[in-house]
Protein backbone atom coordinates (compact mmCIF):
# COMPACT_ATOMS: atom_id res chain seq x y z
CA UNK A 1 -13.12 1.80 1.62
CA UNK A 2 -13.09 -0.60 -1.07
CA UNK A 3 -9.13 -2.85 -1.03
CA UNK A 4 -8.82 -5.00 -3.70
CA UNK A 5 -5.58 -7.48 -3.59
CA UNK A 6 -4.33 -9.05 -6.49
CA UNK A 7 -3.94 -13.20 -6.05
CA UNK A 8 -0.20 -12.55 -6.81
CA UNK A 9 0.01 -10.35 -3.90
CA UNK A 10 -1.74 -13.18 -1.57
CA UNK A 11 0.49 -15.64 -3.18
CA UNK A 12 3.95 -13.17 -2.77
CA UNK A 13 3.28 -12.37 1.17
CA UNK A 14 2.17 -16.07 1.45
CA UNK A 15 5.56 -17.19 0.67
CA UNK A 16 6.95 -14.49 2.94
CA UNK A 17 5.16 -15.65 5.83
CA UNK A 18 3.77 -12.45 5.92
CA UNK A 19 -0.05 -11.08 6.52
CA UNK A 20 0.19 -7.34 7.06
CA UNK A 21 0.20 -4.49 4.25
CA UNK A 22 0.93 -0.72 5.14
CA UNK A 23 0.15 1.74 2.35
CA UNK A 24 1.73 5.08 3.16
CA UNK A 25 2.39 8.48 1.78
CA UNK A 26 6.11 9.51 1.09
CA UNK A 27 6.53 13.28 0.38
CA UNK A 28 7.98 13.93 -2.58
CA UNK A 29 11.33 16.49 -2.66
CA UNK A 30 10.76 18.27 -5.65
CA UNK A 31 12.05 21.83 -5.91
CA UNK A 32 8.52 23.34 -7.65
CA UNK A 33 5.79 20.74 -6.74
CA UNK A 34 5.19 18.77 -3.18
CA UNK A 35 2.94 15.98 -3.34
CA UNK A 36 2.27 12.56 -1.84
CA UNK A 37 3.65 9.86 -3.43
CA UNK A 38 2.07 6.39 -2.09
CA UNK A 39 4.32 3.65 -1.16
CA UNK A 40 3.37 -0.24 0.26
CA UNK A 41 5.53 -1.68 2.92
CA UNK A 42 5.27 -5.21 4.23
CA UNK A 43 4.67 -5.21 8.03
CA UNK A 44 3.17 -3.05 10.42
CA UNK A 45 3.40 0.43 10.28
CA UNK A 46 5.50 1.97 13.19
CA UNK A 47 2.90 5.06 14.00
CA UNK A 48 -0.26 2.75 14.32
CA UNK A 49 -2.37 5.63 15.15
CA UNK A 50 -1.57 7.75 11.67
CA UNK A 51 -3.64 4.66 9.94
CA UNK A 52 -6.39 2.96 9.33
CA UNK A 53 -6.88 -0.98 9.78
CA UNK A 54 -8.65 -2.90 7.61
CA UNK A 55 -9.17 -6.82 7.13
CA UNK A 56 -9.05 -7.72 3.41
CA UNK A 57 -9.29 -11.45 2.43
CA UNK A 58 -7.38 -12.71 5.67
CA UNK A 59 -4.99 -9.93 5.43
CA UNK A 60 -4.59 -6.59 7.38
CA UNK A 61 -3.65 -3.79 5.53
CA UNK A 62 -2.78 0.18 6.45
CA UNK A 63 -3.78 2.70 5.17
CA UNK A 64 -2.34 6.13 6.01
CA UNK A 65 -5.42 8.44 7.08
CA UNK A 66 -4.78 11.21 5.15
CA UNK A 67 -5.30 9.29 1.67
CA UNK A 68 -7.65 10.29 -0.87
CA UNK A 69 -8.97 7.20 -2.55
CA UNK A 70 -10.67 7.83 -5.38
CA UNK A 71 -12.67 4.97 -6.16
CA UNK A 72 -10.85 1.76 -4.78
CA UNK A 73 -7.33 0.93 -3.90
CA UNK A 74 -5.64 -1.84 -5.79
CA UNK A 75 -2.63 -3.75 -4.86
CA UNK A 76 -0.69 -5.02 -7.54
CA UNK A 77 2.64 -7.40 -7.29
CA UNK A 78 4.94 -6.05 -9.97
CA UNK A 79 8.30 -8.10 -11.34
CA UNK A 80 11.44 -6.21 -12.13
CA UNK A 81 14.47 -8.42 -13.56
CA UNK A 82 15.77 -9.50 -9.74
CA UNK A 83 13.15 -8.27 -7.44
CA UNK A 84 8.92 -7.91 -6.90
CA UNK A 85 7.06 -4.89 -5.59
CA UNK A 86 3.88 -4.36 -4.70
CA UNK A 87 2.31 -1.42 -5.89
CA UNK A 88 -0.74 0.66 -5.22
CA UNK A 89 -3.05 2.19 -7.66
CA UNK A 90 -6.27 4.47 -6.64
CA UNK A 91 -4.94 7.05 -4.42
CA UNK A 92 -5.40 10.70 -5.50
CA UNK A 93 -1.58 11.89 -5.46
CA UNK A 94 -1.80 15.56 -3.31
């Protein structure tokens, strides 16, 4: 699987002290359609087993085994007015 991490990203979890990504899938609650929605946490993932590890530029990052990537995934650092989040791009939403 290609993982390709925006310098921001680096930079943002470098000044967190911080070197591990999880990428998960939160259900959605929607009354007609249930899907997937992905979802990037900083840290380890609590149910190791339910993901895959992968080493990406000095960084580990999780991936939840059941995603669909289509061709890559990309992680993105985003900037709201008080806060950053980094979000994923590339996984198929089911």
């Amino acid at each position: 699987m290609e993982i390709k991490l925006d310098q921001k990203v680096k930079q943002h979890l470098e000044k967190k002290g911080e070197k591990v990504l999880t990428v998960e899938l939160e259900a959605s609650q929607s009354c007609c359609v249930h899907a997937s929605i992905p979802h990037v946490l900083i840290g380890v993932p609590q149910e190791t087993y339910r993901f895959d590890r992968f080493e990406v530029d000095g960084l580990e990052v999780f991936v939840y085994k059941g995603a669909v990537v289509k061709h890559a995934l990309k992680l993105t650092l985003a900037n709201y007015l008080l806060f950053k989040e980094i979000e994923v791009s590339g996984i198929q939403i089911i």
